[in-house]
N, C-alpha and C. Protein backbone atom coordinates (compact mmCIF):
# COMPACT_ATOMS: atom_id res chain seq x y z
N UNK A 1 -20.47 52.00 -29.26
CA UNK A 1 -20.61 52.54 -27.94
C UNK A 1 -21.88 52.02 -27.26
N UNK A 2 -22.49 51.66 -28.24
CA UNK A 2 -24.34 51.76 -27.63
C UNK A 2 -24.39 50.27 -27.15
N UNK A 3 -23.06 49.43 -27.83
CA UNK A 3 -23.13 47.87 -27.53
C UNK A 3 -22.37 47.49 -26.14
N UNK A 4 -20.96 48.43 -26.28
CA UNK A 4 -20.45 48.45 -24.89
C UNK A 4 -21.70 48.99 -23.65
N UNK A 5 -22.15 50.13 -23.54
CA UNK A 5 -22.96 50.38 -22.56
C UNK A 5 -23.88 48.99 -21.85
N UNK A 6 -24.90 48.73 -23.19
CA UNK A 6 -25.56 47.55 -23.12
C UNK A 6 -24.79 46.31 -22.07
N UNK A 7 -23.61 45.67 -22.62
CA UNK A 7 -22.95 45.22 -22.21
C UNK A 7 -22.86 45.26 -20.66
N UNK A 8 -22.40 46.60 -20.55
CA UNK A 8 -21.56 46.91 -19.06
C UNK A 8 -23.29 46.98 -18.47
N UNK A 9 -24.21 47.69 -18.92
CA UNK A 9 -25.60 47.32 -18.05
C UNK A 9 -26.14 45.51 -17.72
N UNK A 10 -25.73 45.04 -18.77
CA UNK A 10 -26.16 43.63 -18.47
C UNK A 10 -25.53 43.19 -17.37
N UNK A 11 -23.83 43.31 -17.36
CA UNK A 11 -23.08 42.97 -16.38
C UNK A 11 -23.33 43.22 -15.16
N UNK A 12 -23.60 44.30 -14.80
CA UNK A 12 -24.13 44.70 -13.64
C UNK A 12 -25.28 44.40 -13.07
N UNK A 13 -26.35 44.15 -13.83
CA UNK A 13 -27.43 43.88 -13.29
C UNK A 13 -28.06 41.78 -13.39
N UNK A 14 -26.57 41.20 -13.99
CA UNK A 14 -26.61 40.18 -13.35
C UNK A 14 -25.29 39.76 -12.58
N UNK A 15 -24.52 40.81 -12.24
CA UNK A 15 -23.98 40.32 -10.86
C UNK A 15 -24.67 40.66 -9.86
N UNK A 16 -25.85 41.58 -9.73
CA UNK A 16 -26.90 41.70 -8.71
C UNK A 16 -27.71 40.57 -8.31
N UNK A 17 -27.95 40.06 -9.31
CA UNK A 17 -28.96 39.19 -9.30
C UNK A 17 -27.72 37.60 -8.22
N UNK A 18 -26.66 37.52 -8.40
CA UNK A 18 -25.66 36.68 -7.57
C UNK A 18 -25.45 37.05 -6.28
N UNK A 19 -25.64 38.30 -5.83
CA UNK A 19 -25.24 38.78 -4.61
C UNK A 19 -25.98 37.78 -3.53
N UNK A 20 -25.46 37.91 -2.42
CA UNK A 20 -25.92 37.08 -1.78
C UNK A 20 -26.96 37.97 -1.09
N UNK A 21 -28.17 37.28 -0.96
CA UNK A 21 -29.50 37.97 -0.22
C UNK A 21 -29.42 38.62 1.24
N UNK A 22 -30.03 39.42 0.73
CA UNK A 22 -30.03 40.05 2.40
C UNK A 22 -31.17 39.73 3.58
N UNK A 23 -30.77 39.50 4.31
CA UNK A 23 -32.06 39.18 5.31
C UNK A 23 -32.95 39.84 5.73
N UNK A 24 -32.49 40.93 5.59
CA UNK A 24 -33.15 42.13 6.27
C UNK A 24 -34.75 42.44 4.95
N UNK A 25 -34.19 42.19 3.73
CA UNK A 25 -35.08 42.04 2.46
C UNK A 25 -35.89 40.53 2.52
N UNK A 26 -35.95 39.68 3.21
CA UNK A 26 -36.42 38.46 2.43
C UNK A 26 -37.26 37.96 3.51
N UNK A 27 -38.41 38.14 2.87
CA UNK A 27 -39.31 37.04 3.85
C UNK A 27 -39.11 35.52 4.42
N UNK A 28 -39.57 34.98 5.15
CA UNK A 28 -39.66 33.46 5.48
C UNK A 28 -40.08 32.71 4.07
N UNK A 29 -39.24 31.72 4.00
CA UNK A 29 -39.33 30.53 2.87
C UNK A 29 -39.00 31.42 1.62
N UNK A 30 -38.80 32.97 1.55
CA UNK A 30 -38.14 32.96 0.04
C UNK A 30 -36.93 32.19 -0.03
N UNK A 31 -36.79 32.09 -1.86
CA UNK A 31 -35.68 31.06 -2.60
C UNK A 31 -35.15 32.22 -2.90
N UNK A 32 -33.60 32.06 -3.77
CA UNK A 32 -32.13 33.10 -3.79
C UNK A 32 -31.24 31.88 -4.76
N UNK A 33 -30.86 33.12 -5.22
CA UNK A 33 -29.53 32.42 -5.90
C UNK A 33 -28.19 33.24 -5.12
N UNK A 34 -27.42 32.70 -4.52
CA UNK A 34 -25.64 33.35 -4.41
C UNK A 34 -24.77 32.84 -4.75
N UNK A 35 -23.66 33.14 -5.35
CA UNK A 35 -22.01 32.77 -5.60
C UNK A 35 -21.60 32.63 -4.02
N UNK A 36 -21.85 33.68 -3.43
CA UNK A 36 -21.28 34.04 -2.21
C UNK A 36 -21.81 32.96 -1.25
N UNK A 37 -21.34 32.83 0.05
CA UNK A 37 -21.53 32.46 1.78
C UNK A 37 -22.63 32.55 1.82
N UNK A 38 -23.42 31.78 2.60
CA UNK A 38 -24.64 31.28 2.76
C UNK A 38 -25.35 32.74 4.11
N UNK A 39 -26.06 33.55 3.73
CA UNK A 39 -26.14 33.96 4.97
C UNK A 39 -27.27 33.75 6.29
N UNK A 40 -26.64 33.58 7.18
CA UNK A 40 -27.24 33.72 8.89
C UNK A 40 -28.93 33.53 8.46
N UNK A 41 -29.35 32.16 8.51
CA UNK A 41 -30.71 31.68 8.64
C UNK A 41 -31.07 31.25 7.24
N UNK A 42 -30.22 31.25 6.54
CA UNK A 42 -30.73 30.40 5.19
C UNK A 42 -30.08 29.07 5.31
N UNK A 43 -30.65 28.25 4.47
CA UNK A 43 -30.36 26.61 4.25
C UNK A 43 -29.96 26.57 2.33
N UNK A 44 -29.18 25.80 2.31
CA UNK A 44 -28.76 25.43 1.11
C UNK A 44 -29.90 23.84 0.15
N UNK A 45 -30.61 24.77 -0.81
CA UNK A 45 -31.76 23.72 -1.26
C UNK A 45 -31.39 22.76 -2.52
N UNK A 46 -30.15 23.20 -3.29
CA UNK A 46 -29.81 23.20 -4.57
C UNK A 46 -29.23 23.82 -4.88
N UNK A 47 -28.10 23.22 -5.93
CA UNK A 47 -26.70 24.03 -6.83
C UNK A 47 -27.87 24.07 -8.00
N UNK A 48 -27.08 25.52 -8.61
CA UNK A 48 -27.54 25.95 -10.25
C UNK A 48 -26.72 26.40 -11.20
N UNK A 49 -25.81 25.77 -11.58
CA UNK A 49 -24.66 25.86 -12.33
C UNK A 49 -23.53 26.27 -11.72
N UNK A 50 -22.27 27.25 -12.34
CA UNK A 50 -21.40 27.83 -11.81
C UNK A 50 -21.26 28.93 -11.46
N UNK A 51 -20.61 29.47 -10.99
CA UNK A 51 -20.01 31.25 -10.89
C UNK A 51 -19.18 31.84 -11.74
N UNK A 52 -18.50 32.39 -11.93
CA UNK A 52 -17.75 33.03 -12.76
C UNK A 52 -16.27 32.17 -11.95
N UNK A 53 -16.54 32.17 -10.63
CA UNK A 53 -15.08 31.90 -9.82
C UNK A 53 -15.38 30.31 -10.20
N UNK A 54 -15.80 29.52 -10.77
CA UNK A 54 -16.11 28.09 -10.99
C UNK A 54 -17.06 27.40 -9.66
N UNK A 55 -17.07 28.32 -8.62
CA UNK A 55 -17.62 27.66 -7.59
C UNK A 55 -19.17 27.10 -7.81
N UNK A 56 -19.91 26.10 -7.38
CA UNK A 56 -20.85 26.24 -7.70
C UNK A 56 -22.06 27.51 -6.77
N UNK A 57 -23.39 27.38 -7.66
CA UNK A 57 -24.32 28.90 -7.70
C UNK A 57 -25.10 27.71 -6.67
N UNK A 58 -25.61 28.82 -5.61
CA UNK A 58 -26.16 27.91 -4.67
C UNK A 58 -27.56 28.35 -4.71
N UNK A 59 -28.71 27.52 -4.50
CA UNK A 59 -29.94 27.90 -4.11
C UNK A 59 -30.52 28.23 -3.13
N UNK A 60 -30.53 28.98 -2.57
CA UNK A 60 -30.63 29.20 -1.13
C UNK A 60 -31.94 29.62 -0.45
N UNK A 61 -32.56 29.16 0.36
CA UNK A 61 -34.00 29.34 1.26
C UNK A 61 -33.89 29.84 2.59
N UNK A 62 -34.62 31.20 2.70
CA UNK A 62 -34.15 31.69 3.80
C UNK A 62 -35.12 30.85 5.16
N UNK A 63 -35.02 30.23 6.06
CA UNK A 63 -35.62 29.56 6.94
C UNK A 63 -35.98 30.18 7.95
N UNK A 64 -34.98 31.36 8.28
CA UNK A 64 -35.33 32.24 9.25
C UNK A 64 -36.98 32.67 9.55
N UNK A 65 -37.97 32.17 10.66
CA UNK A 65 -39.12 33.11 10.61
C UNK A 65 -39.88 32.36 10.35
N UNK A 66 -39.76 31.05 9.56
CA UNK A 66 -41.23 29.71 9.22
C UNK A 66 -41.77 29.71 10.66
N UNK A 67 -42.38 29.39 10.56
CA UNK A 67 -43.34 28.53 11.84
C UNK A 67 -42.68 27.17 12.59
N UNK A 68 -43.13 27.18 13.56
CA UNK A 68 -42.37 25.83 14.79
C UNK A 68 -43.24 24.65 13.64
N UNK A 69 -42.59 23.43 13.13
CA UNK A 69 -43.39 22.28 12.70
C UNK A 69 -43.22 22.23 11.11
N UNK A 70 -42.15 23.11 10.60
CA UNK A 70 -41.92 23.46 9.38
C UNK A 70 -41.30 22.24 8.86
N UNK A 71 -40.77 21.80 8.08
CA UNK A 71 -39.69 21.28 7.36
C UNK A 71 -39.28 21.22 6.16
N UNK A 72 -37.73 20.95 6.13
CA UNK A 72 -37.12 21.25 4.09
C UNK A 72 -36.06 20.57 4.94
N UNK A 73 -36.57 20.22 2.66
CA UNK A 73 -35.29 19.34 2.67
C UNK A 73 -34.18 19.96 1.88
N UNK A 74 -32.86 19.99 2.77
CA UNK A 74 -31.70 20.76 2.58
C UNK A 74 -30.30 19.64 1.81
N UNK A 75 -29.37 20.46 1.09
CA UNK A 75 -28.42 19.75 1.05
C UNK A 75 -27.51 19.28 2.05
N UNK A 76 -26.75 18.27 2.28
CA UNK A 76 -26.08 18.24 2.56
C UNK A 76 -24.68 18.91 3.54
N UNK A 77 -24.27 19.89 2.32
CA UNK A 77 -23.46 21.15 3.04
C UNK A 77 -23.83 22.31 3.07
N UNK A 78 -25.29 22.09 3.78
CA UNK A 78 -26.11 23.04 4.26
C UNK A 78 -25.67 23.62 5.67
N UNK A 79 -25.93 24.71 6.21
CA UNK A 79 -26.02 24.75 7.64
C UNK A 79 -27.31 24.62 8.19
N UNK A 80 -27.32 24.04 9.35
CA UNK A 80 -28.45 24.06 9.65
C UNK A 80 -28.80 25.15 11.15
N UNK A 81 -29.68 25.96 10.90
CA UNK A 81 -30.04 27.11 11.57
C UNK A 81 -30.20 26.51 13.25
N UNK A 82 -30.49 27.68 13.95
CA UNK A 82 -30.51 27.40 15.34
C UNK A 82 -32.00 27.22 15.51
N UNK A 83 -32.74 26.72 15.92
CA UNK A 83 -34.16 25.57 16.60
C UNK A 83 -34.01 24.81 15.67
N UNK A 84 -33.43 24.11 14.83
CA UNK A 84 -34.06 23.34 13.56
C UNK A 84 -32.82 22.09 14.12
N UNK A 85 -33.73 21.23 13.92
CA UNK A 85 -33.33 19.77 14.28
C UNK A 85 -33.29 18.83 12.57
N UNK A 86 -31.96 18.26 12.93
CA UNK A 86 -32.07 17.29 11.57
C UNK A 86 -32.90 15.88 11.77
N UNK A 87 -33.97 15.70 10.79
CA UNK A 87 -34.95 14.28 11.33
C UNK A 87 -34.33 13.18 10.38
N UNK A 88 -34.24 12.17 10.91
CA UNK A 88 -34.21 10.78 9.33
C UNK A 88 -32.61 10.79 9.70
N UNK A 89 -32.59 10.35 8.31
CA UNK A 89 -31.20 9.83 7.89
C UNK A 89 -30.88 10.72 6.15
N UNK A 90 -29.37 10.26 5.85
CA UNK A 90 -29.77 11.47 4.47
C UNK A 90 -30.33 10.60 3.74
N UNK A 91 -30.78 11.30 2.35
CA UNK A 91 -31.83 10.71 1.19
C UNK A 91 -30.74 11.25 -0.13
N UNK A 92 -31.20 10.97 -1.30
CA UNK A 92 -31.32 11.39 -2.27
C UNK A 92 -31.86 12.40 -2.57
N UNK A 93 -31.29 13.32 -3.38
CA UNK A 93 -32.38 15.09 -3.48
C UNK A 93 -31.90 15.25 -5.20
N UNK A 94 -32.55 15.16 -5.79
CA UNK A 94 -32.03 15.62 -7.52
C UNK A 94 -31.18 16.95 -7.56
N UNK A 95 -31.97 17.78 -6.66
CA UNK A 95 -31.14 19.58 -6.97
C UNK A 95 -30.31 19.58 -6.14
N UNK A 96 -29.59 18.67 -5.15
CA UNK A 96 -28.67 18.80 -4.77
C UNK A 96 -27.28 17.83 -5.34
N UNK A 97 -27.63 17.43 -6.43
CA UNK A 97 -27.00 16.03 -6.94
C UNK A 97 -25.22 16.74 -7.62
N UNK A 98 -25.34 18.22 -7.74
CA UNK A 98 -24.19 18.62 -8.33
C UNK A 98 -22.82 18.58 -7.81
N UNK A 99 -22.79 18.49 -6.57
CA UNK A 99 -21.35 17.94 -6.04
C UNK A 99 -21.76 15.99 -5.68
N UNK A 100 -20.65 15.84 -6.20
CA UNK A 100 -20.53 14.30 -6.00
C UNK A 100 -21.44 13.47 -6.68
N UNK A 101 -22.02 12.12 -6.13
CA UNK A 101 -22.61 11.11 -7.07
C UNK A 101 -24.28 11.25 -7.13
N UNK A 102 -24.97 11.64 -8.12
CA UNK A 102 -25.97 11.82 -8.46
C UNK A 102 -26.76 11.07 -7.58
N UNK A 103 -26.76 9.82 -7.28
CA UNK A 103 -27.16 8.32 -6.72
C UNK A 103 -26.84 8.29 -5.00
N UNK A 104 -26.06 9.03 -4.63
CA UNK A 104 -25.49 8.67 -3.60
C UNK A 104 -26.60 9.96 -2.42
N UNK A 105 -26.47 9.79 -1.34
CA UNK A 105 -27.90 10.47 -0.17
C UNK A 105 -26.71 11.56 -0.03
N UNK A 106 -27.60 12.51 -0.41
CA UNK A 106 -27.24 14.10 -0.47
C UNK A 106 -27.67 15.44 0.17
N UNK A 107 -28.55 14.86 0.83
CA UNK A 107 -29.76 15.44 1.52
C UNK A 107 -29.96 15.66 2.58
N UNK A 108 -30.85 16.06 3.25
CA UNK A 108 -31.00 15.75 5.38
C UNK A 108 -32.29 16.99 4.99
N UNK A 109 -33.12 16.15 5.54
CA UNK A 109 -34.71 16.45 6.06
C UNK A 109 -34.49 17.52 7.36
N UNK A 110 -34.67 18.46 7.42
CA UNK A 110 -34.50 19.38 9.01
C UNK A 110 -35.65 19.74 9.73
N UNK A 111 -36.43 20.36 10.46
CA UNK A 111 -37.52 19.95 11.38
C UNK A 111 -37.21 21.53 12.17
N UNK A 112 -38.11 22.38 12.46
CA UNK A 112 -38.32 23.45 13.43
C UNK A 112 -39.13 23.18 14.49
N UNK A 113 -37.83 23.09 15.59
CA UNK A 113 -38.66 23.00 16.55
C UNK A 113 -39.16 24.21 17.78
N UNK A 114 -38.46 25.22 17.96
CA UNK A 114 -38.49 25.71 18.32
C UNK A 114 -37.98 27.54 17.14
């Protein structure tokens, strides 16, 4: 019994840890892990394995709230927030290398401008 409990406590308190962040909790430039949808003012920095649903675990940086003159570098199938301008061309990013070719520009530099 004492192993099931254990169990069902672990479970729970790391599907918490997957939930997707709340905004209302997270300062400017904190990092996140979600299974889930990217939410409203975060940028996608890096995959970190899988989910339970196979999807990949996303790294997520909330951008909302930096300062005008900021910049990160985001994946790819990131969204990119409202004042934030994409600068460059894409690059190579290691923590974003988990979908598709390790080698291949995965990346996009973004810029706050307003």
């Amino acid at each position: 019994m004492r192993r099931l409990f254990a169990c069902a406590v672990a479970l729970v308190l790391g599907a918490a840890t997957l939930m997707a962040p709340s905004a209302a909790q997270a300062a400017p430039g904190d990092v996140a892990l979600t299974c889930g949808p990217v939410p409203s003012g975060w940028v996608i920095i890096g995959y970190s394995g899988r989910c339970g649903s196979g999807s990949w675990q996303l790294v997520v940086q909330q951008a909302d709230g930096l300062p005008v003159g900021s910049w990160l570098r985001v994946c790819l199938a990131s969204p990119v927030p409202a004042g934030w301008w994409v600068i460059g061309n894409p690059v190579q990013q290691g923590s974003c290398a988990a979908v598709g070719s390790p080698f291949a520009p995965n990346a996009l530099d973004i810029y706050k401008r307003s």
